[in-house]
N, C-alpha and C. Protein backbone atom coordinates (compact mmCIF):
# COMPACT_ATOMS: atom_id res chain seq x y z
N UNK A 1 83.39 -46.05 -42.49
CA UNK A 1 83.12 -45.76 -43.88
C UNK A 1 82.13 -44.60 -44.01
N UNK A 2 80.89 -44.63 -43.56
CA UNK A 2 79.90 -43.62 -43.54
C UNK A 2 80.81 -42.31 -42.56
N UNK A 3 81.48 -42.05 -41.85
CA UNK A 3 82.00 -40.96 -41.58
C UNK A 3 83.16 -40.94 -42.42
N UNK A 4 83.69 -41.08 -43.41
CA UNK A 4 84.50 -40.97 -44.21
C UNK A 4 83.94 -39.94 -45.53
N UNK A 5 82.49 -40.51 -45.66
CA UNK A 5 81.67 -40.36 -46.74
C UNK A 5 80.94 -39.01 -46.30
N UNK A 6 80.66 -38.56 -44.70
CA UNK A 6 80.58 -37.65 -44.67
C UNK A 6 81.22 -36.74 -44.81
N UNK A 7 82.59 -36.62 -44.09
CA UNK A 7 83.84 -35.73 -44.31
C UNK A 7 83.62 -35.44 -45.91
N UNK A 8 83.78 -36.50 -47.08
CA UNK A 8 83.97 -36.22 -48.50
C UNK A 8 82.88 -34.76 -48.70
N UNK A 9 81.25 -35.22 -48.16
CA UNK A 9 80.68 -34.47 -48.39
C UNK A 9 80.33 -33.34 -48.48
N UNK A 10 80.80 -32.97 -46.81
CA UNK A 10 81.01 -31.59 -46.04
C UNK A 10 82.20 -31.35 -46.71
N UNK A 11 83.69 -32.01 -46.98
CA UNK A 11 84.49 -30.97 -48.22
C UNK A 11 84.10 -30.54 -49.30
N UNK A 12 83.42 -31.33 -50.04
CA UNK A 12 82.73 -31.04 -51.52
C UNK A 12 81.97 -29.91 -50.94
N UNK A 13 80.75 -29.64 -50.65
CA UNK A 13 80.28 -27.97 -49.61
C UNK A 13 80.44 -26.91 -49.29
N UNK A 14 81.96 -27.56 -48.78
CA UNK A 14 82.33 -25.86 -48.30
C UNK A 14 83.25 -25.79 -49.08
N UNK A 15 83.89 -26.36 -50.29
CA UNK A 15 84.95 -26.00 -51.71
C UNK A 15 83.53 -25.47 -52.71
N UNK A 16 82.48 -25.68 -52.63
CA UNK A 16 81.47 -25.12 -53.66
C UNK A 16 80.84 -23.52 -52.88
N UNK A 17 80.90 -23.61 -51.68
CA UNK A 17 80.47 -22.78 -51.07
C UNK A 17 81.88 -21.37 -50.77
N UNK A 18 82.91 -21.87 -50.99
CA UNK A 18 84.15 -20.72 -51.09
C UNK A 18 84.23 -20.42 -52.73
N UNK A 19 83.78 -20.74 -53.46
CA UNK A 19 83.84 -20.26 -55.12
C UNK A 19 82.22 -19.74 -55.03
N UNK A 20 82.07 -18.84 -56.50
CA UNK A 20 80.76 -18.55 -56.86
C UNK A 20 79.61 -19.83 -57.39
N UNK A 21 80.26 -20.14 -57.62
CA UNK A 21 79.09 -21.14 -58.35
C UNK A 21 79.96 -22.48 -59.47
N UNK A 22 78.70 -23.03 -59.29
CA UNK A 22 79.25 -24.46 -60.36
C UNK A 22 77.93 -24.32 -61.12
N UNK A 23 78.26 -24.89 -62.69
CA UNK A 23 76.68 -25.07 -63.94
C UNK A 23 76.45 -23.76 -64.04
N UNK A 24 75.64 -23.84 -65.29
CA UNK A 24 75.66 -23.04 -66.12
C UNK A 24 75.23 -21.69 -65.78
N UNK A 25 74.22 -21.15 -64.30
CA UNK A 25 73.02 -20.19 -64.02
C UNK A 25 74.29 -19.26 -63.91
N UNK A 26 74.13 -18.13 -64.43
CA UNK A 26 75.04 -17.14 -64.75
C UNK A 26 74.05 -15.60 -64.17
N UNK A 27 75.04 -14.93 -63.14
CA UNK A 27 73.99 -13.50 -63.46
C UNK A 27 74.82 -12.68 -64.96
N UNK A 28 73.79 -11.86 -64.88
CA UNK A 28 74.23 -10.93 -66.11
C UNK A 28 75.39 -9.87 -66.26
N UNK A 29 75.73 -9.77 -64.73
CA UNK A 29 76.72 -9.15 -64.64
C UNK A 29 77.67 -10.01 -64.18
N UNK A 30 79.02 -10.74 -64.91
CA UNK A 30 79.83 -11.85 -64.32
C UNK A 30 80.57 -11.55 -63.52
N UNK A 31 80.88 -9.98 -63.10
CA UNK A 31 81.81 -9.59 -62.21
C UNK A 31 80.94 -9.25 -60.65
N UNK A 32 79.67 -9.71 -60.63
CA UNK A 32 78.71 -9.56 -59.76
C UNK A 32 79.15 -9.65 -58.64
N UNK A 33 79.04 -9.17 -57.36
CA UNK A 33 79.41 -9.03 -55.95
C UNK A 33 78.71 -7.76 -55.49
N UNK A 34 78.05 -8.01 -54.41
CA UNK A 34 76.93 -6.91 -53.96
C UNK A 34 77.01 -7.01 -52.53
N UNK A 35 76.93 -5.84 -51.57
CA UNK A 35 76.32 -5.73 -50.12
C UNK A 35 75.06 -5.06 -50.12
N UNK A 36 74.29 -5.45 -49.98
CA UNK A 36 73.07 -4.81 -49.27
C UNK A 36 72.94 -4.70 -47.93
N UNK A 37 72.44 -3.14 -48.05
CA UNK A 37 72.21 -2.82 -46.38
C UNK A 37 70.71 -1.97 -46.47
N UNK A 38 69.69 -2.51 -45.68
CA UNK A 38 68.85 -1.89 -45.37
C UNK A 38 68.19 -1.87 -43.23
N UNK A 39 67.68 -0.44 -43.48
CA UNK A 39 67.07 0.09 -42.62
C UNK A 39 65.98 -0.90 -42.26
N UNK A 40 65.55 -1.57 -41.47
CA UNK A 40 64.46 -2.09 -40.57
C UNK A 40 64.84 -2.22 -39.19
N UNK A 41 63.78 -2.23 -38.53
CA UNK A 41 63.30 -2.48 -36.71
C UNK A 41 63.19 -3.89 -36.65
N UNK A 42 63.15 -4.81 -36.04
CA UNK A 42 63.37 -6.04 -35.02
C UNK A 42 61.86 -6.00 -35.91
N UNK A 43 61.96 -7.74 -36.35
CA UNK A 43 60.30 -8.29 -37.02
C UNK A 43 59.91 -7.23 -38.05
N UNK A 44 60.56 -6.48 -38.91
CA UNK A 44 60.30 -5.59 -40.05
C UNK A 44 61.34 -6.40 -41.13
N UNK A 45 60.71 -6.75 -42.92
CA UNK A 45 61.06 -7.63 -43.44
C UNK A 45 61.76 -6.66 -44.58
N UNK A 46 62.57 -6.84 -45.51
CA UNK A 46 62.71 -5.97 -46.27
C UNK A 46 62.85 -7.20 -47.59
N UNK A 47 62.78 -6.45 -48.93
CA UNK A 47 63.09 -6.63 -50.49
C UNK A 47 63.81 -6.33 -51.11
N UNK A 48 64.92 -7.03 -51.60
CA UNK A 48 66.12 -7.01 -52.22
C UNK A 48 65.93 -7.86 -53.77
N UNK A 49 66.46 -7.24 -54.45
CA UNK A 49 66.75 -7.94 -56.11
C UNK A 49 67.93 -8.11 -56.08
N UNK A 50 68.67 -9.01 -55.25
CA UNK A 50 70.20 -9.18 -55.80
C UNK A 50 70.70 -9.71 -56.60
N UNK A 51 69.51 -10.03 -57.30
CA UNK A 51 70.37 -10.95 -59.08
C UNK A 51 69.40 -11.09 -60.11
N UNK A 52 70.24 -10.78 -61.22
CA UNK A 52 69.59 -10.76 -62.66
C UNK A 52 69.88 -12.24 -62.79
N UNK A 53 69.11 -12.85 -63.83
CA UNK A 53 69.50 -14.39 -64.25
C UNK A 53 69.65 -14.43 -65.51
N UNK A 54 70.39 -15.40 -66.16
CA UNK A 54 69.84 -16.34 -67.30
C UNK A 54 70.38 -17.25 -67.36
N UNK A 55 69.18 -17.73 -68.12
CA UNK A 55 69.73 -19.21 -68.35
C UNK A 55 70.56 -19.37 -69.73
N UNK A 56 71.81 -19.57 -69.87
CA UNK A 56 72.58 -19.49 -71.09
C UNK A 56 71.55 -20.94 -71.85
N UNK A 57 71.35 -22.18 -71.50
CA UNK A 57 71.43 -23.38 -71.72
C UNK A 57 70.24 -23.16 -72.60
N UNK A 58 70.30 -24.27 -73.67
CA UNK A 58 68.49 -25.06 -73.99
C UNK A 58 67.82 -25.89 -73.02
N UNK A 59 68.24 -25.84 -71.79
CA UNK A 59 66.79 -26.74 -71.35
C UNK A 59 66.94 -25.66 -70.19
N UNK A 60 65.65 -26.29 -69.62
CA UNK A 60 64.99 -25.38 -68.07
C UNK A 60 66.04 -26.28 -66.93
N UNK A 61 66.77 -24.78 -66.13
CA UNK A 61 66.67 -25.03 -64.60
C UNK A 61 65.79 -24.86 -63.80
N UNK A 62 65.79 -25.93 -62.69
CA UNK A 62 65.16 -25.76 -61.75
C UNK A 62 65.74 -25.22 -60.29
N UNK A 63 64.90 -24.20 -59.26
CA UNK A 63 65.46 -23.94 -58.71
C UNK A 63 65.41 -25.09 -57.50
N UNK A 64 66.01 -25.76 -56.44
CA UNK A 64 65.25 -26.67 -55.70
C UNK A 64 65.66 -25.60 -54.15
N UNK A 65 66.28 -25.31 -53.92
CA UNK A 65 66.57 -24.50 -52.29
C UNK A 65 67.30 -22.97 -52.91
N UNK A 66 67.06 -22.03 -51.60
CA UNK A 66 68.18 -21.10 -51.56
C UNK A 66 67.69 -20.57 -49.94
N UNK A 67 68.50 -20.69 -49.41
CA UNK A 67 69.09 -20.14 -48.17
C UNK A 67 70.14 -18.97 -48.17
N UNK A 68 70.56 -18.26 -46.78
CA UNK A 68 71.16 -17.54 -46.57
C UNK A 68 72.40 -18.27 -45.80
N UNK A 69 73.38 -17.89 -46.22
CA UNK A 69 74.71 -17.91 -46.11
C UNK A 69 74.74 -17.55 -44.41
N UNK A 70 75.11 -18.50 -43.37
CA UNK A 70 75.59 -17.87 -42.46
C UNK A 70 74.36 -16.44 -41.67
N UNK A 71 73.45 -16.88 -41.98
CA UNK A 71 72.70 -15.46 -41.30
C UNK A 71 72.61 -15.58 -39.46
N UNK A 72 72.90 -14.43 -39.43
CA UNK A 72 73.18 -13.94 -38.16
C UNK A 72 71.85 -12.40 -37.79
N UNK A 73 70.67 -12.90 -36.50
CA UNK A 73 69.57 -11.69 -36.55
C UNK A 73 68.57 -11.81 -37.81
N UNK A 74 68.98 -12.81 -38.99
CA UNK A 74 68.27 -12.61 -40.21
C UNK A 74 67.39 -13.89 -40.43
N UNK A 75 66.30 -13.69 -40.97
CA UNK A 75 65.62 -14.49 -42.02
C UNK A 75 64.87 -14.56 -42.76
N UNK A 76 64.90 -15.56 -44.16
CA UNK A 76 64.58 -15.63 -44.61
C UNK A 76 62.81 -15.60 -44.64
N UNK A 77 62.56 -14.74 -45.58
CA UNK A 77 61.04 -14.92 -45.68
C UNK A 77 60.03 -15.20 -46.83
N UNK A 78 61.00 -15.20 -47.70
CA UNK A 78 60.41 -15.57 -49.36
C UNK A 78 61.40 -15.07 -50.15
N UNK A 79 61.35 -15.69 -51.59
CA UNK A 79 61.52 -15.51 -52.53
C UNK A 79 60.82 -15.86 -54.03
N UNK A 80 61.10 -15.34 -55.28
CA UNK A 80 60.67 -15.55 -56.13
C UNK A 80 61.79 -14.79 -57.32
N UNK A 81 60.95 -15.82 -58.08
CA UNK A 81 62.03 -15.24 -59.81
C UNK A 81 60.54 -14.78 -60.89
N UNK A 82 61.22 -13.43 -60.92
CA UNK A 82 60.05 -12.86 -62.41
C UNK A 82 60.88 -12.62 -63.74
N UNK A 83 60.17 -13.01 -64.46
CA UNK A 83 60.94 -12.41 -65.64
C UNK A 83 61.47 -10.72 -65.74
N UNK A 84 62.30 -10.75 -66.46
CA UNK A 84 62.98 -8.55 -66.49
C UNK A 84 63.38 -8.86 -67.80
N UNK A 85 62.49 -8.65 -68.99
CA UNK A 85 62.87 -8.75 -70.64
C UNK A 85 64.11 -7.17 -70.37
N UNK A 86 63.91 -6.35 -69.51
CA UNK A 86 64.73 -5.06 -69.46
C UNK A 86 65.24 -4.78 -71.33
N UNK A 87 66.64 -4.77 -71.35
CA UNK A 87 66.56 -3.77 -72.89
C UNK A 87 67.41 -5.19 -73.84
N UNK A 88 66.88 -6.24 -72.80
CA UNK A 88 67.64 -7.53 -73.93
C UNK A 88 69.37 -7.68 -73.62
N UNK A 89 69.84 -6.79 -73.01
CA UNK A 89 71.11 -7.23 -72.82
C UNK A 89 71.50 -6.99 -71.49
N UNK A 90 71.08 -7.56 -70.91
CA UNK A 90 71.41 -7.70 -68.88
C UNK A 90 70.73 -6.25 -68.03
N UNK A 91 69.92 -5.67 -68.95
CA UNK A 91 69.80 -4.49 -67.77
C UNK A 91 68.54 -4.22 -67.70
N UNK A 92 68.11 -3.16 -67.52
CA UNK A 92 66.34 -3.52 -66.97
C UNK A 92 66.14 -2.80 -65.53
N UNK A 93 64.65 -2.07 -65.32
CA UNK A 93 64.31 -1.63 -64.07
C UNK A 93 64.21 -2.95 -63.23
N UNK A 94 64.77 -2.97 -62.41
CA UNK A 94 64.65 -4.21 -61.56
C UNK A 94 64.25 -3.82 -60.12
N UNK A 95 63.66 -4.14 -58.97
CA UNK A 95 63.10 -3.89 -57.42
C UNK A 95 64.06 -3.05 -56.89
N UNK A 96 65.27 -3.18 -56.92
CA UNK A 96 66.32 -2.48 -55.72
C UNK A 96 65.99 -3.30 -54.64
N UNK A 97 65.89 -2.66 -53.82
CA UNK A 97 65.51 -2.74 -52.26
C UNK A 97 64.19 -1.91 -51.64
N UNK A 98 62.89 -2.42 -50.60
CA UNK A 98 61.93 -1.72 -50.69
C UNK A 98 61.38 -2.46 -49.20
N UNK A 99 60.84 -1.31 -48.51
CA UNK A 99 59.92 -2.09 -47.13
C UNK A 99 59.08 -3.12 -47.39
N UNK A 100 58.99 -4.16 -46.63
CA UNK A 100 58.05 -5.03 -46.69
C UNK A 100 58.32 -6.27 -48.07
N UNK A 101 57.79 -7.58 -47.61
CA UNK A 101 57.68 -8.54 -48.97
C UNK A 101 56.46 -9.31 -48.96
N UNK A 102 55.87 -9.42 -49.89
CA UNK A 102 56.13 -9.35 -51.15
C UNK A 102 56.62 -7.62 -51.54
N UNK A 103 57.42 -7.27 -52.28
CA UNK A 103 57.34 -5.44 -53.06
C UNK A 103 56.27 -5.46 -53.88
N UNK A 104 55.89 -4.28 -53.67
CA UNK A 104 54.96 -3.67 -54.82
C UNK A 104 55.63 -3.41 -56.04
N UNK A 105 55.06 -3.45 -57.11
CA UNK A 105 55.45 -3.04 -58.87
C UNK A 105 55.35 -1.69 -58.38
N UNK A 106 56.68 -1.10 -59.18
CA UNK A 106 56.43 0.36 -59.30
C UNK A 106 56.41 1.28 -60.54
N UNK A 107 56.24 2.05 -60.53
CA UNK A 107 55.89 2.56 -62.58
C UNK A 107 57.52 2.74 -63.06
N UNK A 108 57.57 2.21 -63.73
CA UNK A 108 58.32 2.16 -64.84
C UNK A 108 59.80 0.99 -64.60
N UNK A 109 59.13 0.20 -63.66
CA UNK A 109 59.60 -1.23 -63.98
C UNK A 109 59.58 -2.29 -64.90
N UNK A 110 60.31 -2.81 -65.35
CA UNK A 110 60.57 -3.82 -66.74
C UNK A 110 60.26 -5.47 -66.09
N UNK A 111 59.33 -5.79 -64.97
CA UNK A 111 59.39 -7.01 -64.83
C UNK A 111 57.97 -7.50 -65.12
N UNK A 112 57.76 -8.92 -65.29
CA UNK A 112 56.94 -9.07 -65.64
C UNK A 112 55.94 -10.33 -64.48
N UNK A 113 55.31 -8.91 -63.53
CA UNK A 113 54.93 -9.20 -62.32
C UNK A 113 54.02 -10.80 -62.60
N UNK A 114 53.05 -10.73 -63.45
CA UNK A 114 51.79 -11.76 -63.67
C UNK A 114 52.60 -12.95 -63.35
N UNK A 115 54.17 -13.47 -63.78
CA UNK A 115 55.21 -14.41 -64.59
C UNK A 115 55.29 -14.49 -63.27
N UNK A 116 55.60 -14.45 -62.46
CA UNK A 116 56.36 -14.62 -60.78
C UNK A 116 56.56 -16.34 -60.58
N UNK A 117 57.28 -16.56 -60.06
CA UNK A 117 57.56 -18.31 -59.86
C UNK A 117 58.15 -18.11 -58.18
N UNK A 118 57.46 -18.73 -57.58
CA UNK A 118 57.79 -19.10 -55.87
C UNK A 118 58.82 -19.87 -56.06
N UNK A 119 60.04 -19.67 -55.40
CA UNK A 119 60.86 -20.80 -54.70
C UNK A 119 60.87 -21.49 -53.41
N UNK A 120 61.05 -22.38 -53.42
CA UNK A 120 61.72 -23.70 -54.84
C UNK A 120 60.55 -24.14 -55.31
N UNK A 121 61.53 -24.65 -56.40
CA UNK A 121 60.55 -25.01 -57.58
C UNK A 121 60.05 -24.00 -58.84
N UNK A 122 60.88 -22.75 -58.68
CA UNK A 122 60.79 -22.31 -59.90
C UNK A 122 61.47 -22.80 -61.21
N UNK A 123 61.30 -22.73 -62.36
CA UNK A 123 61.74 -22.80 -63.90
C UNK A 123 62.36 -21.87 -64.28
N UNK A 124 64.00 -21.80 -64.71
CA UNK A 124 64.21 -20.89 -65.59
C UNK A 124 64.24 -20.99 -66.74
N UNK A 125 63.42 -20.79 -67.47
CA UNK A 125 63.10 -21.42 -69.23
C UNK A 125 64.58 -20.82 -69.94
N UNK A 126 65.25 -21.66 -70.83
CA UNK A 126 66.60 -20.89 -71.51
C UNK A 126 66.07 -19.32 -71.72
N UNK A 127 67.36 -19.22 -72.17
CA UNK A 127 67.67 -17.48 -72.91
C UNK A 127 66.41 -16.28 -72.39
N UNK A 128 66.12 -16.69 -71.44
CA UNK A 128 65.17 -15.55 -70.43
C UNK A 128 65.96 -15.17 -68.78
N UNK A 129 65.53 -13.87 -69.35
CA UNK A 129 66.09 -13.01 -68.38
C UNK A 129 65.31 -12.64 -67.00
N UNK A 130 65.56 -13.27 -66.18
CA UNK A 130 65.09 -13.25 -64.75
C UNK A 130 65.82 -12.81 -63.59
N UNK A 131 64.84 -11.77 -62.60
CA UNK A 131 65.52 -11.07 -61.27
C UNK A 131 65.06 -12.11 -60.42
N UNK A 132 65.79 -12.44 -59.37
CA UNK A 132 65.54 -13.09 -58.14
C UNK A 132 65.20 -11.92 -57.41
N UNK A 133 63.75 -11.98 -56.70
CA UNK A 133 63.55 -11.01 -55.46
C UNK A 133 63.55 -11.94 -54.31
N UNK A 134 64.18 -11.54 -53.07
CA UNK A 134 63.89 -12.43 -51.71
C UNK A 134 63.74 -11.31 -50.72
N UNK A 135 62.69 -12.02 -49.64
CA UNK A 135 62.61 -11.16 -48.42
C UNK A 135 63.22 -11.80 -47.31
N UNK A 136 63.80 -10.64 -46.70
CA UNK A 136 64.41 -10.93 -45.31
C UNK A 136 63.99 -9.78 -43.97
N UNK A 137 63.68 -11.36 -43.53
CA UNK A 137 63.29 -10.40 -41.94
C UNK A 137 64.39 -10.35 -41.11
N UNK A 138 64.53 -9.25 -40.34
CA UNK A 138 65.12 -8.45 -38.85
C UNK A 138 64.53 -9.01 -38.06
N UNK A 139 66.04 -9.92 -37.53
CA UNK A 139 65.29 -10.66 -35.84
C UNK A 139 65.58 -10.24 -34.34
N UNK A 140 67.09 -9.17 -34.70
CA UNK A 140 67.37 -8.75 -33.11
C UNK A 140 67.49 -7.69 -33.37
N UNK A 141 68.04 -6.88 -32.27
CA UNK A 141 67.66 -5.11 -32.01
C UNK A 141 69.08 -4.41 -32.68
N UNK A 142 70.32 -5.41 -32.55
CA UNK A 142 71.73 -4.95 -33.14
C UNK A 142 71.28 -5.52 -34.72
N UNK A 143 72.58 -4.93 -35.29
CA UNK A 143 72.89 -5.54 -36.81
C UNK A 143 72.49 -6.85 -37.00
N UNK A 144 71.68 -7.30 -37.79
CA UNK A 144 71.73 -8.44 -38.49
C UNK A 144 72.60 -8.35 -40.03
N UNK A 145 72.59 -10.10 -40.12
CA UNK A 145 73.62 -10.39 -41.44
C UNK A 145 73.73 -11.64 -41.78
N UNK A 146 73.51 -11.89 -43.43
CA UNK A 146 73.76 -13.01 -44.31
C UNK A 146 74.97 -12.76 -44.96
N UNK A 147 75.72 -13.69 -45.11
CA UNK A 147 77.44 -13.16 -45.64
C UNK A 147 76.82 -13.55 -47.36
N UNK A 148 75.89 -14.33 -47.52
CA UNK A 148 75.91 -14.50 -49.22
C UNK A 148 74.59 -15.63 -49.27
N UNK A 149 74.16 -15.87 -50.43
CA UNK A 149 73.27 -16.51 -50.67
C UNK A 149 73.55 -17.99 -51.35
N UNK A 150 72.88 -19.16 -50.93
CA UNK A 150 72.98 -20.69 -51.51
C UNK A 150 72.05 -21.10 -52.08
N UNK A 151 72.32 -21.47 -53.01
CA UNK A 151 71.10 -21.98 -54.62
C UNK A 151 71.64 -23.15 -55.14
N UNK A 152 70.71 -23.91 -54.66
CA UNK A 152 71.00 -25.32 -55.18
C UNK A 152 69.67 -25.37 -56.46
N UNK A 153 70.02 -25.83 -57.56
CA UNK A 153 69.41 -26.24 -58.82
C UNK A 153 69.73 -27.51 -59.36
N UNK A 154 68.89 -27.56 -60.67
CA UNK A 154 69.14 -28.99 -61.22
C UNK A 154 68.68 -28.41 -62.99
N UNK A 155 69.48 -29.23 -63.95
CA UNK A 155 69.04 -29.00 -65.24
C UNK A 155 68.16 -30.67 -65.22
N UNK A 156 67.90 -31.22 -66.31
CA UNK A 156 67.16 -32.53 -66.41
C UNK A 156 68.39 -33.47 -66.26
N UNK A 157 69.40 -33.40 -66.38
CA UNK A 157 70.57 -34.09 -66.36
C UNK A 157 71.70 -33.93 -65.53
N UNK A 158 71.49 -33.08 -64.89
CA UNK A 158 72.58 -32.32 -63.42
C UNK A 158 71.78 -32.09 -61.92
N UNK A 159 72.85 -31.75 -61.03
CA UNK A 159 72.48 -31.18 -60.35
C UNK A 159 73.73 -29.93 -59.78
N UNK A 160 73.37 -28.45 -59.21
CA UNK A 160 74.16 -27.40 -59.44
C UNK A 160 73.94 -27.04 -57.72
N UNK A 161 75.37 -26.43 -57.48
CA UNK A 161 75.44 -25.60 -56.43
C UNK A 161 75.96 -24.38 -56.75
N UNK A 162 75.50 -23.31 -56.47
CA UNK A 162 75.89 -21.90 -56.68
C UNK A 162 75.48 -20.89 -55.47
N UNK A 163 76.69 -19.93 -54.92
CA UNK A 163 76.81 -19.52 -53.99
C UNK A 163 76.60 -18.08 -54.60
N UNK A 164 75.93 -17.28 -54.07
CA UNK A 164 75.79 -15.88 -55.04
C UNK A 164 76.35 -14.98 -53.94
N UNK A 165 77.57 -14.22 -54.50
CA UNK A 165 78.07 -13.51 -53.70
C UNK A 165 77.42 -11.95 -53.39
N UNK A 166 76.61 -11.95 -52.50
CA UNK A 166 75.68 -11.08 -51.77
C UNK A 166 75.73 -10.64 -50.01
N UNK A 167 76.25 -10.07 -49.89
CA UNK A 167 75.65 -9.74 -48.36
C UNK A 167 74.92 -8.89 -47.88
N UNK A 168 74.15 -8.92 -47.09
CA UNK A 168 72.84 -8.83 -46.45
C UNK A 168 72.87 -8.44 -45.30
N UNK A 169 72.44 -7.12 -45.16
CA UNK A 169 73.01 -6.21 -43.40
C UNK A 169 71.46 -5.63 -43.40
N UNK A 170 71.10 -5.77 -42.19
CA UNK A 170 69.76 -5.36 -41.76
C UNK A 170 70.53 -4.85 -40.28
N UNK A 171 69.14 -3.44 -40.18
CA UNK A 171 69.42 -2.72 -39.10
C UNK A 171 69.28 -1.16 -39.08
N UNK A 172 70.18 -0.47 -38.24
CA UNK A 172 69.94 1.06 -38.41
C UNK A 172 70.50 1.64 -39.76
N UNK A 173 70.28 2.36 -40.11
CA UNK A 173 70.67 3.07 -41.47
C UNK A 173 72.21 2.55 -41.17
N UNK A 174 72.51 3.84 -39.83
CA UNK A 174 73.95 3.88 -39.79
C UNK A 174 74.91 2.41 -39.67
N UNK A 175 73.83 1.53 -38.80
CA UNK A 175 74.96 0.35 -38.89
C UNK A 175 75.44 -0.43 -40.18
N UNK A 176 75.18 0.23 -41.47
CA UNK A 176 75.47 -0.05 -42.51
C UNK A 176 77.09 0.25 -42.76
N UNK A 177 77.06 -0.78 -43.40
CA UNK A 177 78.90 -0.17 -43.39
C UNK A 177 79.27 -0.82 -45.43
C-alpha cells in the first residue's frame, strides 16, 4: 500500500513538474520561457531576475521552497522577492543578470529594494507586482546547468506547485548556447 502511495506521488510530481504551473502565481508575461546564460569561474555566484510576479488573488501567497530543476555544476545560493511597482502593467527596470549575490540596486531601477522578502517564507500580498531575484553558484570548471526552476507555495486554503520555465547555464561566455 505505502509503495503504491508513493508511485501516486512521484506521478502527481513529475505531471506538475512537465506543465508550467498549477494556482493562481502568474508571471506577467504568460508566454514566459527564458534561458539564462552567464559568464562565471568555478565558486563565482551570479544574479538573475527570471520572473516578474503577481498575485492575481485577494489573499497572500506564500512562498514555502524553490529549487533548481535538475542542476547539473550549479547551486543554489539565495533568493528573494522585491516589489517592481515598474509602469503598473507587467514591466519595470528589473536586475537582469549581474556578478555576485546579493546584486546591487542600480540607478534607475523600479524595485523596491527596503521591501525584499527572503525565501521561503516570503508573502506575495494580492495585486502587487514582484521580481524574483535568485543566486546561483558555479561548481565545476565545464558548463554548469538548471533546466528550470520549482516553487512550491500555499494560499490560506491551498497548496501550489509551479515549475517556472527558466534555464540556467553557467560558465564561459562562449559555452552559452
Amino acid at each position: 500500500m505505502l509503495m503504491l502511495m508513493l508511485m501516486a506521488v512521484s506521478a502527481t510530481i513529475a505531471s506538475c513538474l512537465a506543465a508550467p504551473g498549477t494556482g493562481p502565481l502568474a508571471n506577467t508575461d504568460p508566454g514566459f520561457s527564458i534561458g539564462i546564460c552567464g559568464p562565471a569561474g568555478v565558486g563565482e555566484s551570479v544574479s538573475f531576475g527570471p520572473a516578474n510576479w503577481i498575485n492575481p488573488t485577494a489573499e497572500p501567497l506564500t512562498i514555502d521552497y524553490l529549487g533548481l530543476v535538475d542542476p547539473d555544476g550549479v547551486e543554489l545560493v539565495g533568493a528573494f522577492v522585491v516589489p517592481n511597482p515598474g509602469d503598473g502593467h507587467g514591466g519595470g527596470a528589473g536586475i537582469g543578470a549581474s556578478h555576485g549575490f546579493p546584486p546591487e540596486p542600480y540607478e534607475g531601477d523600479t524595485l523596491s529594494w527596503d521591501e525584499q522578502q527572503s525565501l521561503p517564507g516570503a508573502v506575495l500580498p494580492p495585486q502587487v507586482q514582484m521580481d524574483l531575484v535568485i543566486g546561483v553558484r558555479h561548481t565545476r570548471r565545464d558548463q554548469g546547468s538548471a533546466s528550470s526552476l520549482l516553487v512550491l507555495y500555499h494560499s490560506p486554503s491551498e497548496n501550489f506547485i509551479y515549475r517556472l520555465p527558466a534555464r540556467i547555464e553557467l560558465g564561459s561566455a562562449a559555452g552559452c548556447s
